[in-house]
N, C-alpha and C. Protein backbone atom coordinates (compact mmCIF):
# COMPACT_ATOMS: atom_id res chain seq x y z
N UNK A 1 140.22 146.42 90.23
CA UNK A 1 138.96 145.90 90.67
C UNK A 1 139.16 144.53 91.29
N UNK A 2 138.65 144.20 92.36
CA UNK A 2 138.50 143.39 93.14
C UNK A 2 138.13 141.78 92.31
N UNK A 3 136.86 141.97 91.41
CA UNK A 3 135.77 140.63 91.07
C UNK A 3 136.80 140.23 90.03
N UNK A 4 137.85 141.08 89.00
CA UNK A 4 138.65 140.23 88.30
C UNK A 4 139.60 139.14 88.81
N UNK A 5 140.17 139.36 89.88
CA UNK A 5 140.78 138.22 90.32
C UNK A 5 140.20 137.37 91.21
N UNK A 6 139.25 137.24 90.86
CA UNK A 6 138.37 136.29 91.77
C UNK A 6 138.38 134.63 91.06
N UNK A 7 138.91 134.11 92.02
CA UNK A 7 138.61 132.65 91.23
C UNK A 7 137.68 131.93 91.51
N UNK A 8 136.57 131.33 90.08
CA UNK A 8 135.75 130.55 90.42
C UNK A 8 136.17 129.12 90.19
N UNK A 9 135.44 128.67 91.33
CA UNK A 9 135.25 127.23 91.09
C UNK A 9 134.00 126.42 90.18
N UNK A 10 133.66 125.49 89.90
CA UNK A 10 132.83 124.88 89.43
C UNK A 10 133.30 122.90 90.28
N UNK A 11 131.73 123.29 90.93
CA UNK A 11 131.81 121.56 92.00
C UNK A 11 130.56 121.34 91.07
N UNK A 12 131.38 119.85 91.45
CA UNK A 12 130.20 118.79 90.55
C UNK A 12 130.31 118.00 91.55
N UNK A 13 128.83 117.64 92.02
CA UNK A 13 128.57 116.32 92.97
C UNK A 13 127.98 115.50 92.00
N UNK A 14 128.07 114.03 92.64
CA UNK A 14 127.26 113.15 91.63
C UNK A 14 126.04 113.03 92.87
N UNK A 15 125.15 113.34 92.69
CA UNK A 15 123.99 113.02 93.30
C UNK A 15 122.78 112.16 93.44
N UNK A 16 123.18 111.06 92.30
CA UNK A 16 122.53 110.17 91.74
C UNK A 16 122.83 108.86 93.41
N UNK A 17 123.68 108.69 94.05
CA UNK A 17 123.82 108.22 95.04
C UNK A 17 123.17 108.67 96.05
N UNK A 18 122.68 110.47 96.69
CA UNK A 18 122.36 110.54 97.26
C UNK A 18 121.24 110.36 97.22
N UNK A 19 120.51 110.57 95.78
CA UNK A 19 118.72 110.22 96.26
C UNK A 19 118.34 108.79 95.93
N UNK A 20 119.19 108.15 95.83
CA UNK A 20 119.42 106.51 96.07
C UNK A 20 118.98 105.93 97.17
N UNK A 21 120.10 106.69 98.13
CA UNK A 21 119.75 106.43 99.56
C UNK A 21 118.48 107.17 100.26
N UNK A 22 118.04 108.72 99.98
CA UNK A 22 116.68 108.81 100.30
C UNK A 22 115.41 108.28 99.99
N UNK A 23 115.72 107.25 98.40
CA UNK A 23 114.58 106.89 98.07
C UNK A 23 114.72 105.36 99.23
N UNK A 24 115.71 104.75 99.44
CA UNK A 24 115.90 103.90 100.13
C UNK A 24 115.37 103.89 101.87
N UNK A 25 115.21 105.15 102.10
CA UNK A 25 114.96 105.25 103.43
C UNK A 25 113.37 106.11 103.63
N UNK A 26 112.99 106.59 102.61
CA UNK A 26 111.74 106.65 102.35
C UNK A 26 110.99 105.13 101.85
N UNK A 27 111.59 104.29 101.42
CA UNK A 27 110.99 102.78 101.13
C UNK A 27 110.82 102.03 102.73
N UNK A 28 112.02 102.32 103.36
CA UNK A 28 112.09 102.08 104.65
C UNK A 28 110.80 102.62 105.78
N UNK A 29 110.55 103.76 105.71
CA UNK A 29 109.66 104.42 106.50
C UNK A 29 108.45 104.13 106.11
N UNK A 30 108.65 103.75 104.64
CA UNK A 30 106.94 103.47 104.68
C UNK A 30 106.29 102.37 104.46
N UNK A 31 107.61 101.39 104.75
CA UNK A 31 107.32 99.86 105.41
C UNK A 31 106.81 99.58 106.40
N UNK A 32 107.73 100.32 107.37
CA UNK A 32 108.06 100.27 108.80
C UNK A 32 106.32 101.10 109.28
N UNK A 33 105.71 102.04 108.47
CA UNK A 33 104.47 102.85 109.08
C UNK A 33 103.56 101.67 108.38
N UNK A 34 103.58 101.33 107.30
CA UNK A 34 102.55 100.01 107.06
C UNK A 34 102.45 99.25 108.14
N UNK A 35 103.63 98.84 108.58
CA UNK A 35 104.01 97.63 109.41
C UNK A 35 103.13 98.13 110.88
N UNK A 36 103.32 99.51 111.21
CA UNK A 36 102.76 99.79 112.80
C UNK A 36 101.44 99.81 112.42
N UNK A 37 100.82 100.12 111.05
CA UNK A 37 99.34 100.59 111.04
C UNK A 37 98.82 98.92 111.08
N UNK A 38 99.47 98.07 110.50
CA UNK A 38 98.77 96.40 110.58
C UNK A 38 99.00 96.12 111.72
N UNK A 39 100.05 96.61 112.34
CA UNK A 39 99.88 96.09 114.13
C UNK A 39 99.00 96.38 114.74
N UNK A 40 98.41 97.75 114.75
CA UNK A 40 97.52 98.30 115.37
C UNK A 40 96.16 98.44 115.01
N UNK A 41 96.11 97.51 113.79
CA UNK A 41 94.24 97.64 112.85
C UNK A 41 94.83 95.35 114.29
N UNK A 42 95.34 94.58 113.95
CA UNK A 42 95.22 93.12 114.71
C UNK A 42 95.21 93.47 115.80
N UNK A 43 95.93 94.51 116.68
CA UNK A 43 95.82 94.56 118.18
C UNK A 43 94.13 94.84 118.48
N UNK A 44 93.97 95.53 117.73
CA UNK A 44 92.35 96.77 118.07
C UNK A 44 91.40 95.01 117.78
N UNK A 45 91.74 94.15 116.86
CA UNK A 45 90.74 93.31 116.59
C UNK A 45 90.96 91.98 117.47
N UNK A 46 91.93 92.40 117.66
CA UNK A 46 92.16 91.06 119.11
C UNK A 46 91.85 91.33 120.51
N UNK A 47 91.49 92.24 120.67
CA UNK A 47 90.96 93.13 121.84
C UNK A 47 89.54 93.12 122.00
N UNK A 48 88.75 93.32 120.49
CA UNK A 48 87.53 93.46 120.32
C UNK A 48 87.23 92.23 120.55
N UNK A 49 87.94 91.08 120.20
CA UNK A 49 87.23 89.43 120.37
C UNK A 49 87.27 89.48 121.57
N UNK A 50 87.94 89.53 122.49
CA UNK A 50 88.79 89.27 124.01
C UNK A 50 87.43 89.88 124.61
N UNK A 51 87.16 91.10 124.24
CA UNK A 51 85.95 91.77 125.02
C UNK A 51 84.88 91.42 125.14
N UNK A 52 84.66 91.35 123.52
CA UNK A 52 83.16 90.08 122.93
C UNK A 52 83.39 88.78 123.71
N UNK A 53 84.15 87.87 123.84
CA UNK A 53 84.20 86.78 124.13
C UNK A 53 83.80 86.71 125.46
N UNK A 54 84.63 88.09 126.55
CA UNK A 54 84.05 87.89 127.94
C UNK A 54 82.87 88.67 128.34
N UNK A 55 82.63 89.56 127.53
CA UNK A 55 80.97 89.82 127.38
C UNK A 55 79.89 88.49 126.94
N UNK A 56 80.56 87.86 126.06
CA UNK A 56 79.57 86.69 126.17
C UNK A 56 79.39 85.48 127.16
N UNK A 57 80.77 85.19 127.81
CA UNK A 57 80.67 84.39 128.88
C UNK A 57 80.07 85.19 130.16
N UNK A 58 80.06 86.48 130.16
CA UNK A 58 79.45 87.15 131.37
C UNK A 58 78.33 86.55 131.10
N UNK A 59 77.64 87.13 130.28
CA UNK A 59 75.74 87.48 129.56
C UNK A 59 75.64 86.00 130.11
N UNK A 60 76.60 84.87 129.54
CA UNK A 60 75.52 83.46 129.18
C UNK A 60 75.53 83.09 130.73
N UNK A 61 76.32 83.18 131.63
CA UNK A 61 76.69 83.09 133.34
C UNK A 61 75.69 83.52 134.08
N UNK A 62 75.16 85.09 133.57
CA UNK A 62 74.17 85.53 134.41
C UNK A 62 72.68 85.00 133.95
N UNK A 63 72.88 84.75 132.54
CA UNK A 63 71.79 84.09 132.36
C UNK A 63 71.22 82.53 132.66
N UNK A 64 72.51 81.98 133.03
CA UNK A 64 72.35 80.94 133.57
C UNK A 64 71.96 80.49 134.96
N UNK A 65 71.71 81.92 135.80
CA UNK A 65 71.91 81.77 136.94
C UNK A 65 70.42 81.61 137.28
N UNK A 66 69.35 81.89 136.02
CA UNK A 66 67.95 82.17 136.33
C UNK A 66 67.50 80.87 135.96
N UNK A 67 68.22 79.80 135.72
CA UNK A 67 67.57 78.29 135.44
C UNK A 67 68.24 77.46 136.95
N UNK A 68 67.14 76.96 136.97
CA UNK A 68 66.66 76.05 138.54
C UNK A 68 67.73 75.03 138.12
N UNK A 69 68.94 74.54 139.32
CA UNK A 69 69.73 73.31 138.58
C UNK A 69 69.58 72.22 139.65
């Protein structure tokens, strides 16, 4: 029969290193996605002033244009 002379092996990895490094690069990714979501909540609110601000210098310009100088 064939399966009697079959030699097994037995592998041992230590794996305690590898999910070391996935927990390490999952800490990484979800720095790095914090990091783009705070970029992009200050961009959206620095945009909104920028808009407001020249919406208000429009408004107060045209409204100024109806006083006799």
């Amino acid at each position: 029969m064939l399966n009697d002379n079959r030699q097994q092996y037995v592998i041992q990895t230590d794996s305690t290193k590898e999910d070391g490094l996935g927990k390490v690069f999952a800490f990484i990714f979800v720095v790095a996605m914090f990091l783009v979501f705070v970029q992009e909540v200050f961009e959206s609110v620095i945009a909104w002033y920028r808009d407001s601000m020249a919406w208000l210098n429009e408004t107060a310009t045209y409204l100024a244009g109806f006083w006799p100088f």
